[in-house]
C-alpha atoms as a PDB file:
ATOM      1  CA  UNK A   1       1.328  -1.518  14.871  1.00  0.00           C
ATOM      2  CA  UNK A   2       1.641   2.498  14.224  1.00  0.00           C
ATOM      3  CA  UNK A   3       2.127   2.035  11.059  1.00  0.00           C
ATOM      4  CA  UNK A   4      -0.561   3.750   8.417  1.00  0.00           C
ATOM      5  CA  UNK A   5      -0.249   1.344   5.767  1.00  0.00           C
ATOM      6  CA  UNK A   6      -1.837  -1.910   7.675  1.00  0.00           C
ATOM      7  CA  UNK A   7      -5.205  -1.021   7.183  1.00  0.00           C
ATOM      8  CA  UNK A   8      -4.974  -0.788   3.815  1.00  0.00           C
ATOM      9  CA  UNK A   9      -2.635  -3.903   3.257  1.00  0.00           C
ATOM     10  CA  UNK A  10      -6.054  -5.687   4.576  1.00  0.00           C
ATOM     11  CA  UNK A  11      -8.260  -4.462   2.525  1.00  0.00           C
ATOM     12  CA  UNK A  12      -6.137  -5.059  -0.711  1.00  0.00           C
ATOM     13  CA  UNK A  13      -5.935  -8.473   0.684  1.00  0.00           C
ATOM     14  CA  UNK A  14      -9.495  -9.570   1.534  1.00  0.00           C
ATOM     15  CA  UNK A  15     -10.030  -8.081  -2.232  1.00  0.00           C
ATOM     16  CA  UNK A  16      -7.976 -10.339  -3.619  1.00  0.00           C
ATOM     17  CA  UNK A  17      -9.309 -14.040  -4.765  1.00  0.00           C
ATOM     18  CA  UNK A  18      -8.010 -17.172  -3.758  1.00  0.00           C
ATOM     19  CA  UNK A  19      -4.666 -16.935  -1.751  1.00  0.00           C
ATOM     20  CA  UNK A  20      -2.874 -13.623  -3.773  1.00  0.00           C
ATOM     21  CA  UNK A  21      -3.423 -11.510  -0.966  1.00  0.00           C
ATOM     22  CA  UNK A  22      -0.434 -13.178   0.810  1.00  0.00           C
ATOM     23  CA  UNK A  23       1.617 -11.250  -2.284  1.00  0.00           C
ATOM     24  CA  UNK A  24       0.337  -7.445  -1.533  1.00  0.00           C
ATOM     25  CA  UNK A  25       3.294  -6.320   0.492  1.00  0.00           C
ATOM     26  CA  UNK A  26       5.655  -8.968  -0.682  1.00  0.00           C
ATOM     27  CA  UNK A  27       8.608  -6.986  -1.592  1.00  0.00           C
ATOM     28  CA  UNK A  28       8.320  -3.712  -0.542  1.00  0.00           C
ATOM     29  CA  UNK A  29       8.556  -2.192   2.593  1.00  0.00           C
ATOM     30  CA  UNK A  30       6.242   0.103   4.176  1.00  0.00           C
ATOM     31  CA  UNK A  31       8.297   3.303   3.466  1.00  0.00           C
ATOM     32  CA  UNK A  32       8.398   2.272  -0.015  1.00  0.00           C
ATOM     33  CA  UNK A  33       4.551   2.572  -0.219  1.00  0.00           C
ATOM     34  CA  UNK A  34       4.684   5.549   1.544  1.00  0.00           C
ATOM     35  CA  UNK A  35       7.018   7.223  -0.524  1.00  0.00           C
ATOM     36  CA  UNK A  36       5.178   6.179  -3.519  1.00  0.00           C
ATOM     37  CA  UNK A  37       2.060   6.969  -2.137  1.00  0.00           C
ATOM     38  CA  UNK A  38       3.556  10.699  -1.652  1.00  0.00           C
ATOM     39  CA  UNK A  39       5.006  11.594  -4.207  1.00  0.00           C
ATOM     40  CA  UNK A  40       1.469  10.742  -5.980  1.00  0.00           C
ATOM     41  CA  UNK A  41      -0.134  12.839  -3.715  1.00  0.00           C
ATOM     42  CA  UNK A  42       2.824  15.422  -5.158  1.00  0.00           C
ATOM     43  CA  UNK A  43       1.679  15.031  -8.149  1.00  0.00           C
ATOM     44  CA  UNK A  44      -1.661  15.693  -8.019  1.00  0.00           C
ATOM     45  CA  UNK A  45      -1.830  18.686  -6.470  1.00  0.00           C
ATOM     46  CA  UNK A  46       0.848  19.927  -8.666  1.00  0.00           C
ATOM     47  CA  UNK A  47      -1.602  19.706 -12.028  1.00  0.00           C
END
């Protein structure tokens, strides 16, 4: 798909129990994660 988030959408999903992987990206669109997941990444290597 291109997009970097997929693969880890899966994972969190075959983690989950029963059917609550269907909710991991409900919501939120990849750039949202992305965003999130960068300014994290910000934050880190700012302490």
């Amino acid at each position: 798909t291109g997009h970097p988030i997929v693969p880890l959408v899966n994972l969190l999903k075959e983690a989950c129990i029963k059917n609550y992987g269907e909710y991991v990206h409900w919501g939120a669109t990849t750039q949202d994660i992305m965003d999130t997941g960068n300014i994290l990444q910000v934050k880190k290597a700012k302490n």
